[in-house]
Protein backbone atom coordinates (compact mmCIF):
# COMPACT_ATOMS: atom_id res chain seq x y z
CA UNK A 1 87.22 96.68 96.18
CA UNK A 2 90.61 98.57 95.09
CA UNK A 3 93.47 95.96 95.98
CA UNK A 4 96.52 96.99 97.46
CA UNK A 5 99.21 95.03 97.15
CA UNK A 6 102.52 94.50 99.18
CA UNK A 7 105.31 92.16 98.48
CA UNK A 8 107.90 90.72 101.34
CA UNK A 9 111.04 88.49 101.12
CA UNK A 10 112.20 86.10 103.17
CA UNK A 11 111.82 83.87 106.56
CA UNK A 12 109.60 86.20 108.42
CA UNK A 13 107.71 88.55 105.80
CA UNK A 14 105.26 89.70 108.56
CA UNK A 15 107.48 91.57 110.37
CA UNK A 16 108.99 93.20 107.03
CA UNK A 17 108.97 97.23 107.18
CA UNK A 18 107.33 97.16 103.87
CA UNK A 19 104.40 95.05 104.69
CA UNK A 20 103.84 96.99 108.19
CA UNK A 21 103.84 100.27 106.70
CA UNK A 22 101.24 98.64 104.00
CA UNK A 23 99.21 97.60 106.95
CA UNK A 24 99.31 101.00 108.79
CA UNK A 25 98.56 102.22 105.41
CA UNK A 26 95.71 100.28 104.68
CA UNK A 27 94.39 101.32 107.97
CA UNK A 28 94.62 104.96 107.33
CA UNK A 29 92.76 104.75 104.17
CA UNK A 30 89.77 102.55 105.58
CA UNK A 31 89.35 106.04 108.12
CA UNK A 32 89.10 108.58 105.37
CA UNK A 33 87.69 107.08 102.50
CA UNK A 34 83.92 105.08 102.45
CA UNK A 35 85.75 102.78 99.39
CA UNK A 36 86.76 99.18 99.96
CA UNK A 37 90.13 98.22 100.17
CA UNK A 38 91.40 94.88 99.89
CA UNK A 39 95.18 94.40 100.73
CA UNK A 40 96.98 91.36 99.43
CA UNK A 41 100.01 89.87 101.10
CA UNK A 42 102.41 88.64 99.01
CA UNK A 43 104.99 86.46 100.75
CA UNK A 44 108.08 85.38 97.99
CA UNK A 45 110.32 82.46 100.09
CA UNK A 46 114.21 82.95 99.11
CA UNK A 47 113.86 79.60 97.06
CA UNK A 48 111.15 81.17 95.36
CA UNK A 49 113.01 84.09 94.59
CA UNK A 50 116.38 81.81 93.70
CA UNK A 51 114.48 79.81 91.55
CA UNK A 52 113.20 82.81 89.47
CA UNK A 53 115.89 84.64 89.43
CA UNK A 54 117.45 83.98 85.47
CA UNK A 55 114.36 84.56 84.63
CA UNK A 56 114.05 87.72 86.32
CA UNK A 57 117.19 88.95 85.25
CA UNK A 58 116.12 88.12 81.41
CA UNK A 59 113.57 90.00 81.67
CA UNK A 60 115.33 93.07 83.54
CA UNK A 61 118.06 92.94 80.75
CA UNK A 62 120.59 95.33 79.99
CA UNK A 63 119.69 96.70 83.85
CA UNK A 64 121.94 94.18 85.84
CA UNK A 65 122.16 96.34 89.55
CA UNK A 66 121.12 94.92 92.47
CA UNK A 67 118.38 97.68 92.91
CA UNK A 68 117.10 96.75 89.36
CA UNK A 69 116.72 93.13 90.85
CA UNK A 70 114.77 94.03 94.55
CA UNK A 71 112.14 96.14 92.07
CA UNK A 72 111.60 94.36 89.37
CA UNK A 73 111.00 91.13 91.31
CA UNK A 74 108.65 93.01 93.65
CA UNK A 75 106.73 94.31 90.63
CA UNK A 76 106.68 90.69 88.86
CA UNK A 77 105.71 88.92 92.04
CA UNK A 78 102.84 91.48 92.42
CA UNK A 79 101.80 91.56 89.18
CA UNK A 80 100.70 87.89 89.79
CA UNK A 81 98.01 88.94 92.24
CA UNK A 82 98.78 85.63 94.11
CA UNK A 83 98.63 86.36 98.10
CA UNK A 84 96.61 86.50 100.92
């Protein structure tokens, strides 16, 4: 299967935009294409993301924007492959 992969913060990271879209996404693909799709739901807690965060920002270094934060955590979290 391809996996797709979408990352959500916070509390309630089922009813994120981003991980609906993926969903309605997901489903659209599965009707035109006969390839398996497997879409992983990563869910990153607040305290996860807090206690990551220097790290993060090491590793983001010189960009120090907010935006540069929200993407680059989304790409490390997903680059884990850990979800469900």
């Amino acid at each position: 299967p391809i996996d797709l992969l979408t990352v959500a913060f916070g509390a309630s990271p089922d009813e994120a935009p981003d991980r609906l879209t993926a969903r309605n996404g997901l489903s659209e693909l599965s009707s035109l294409s006969a390839r398996r799709w497997r879409l992983v739901e990563v869910d990153v807690s607040f305290p996860m993301l807090q206690r990551r965060r220097e790290q993060l920002e090491a590793l983001l270094a010189p960009a120090r924007t907010v935006m540069d934060l929200n993407i680059g955590a989304a790409l490390w979290f997903a680059a884990r492959g850990v979800g469900r």
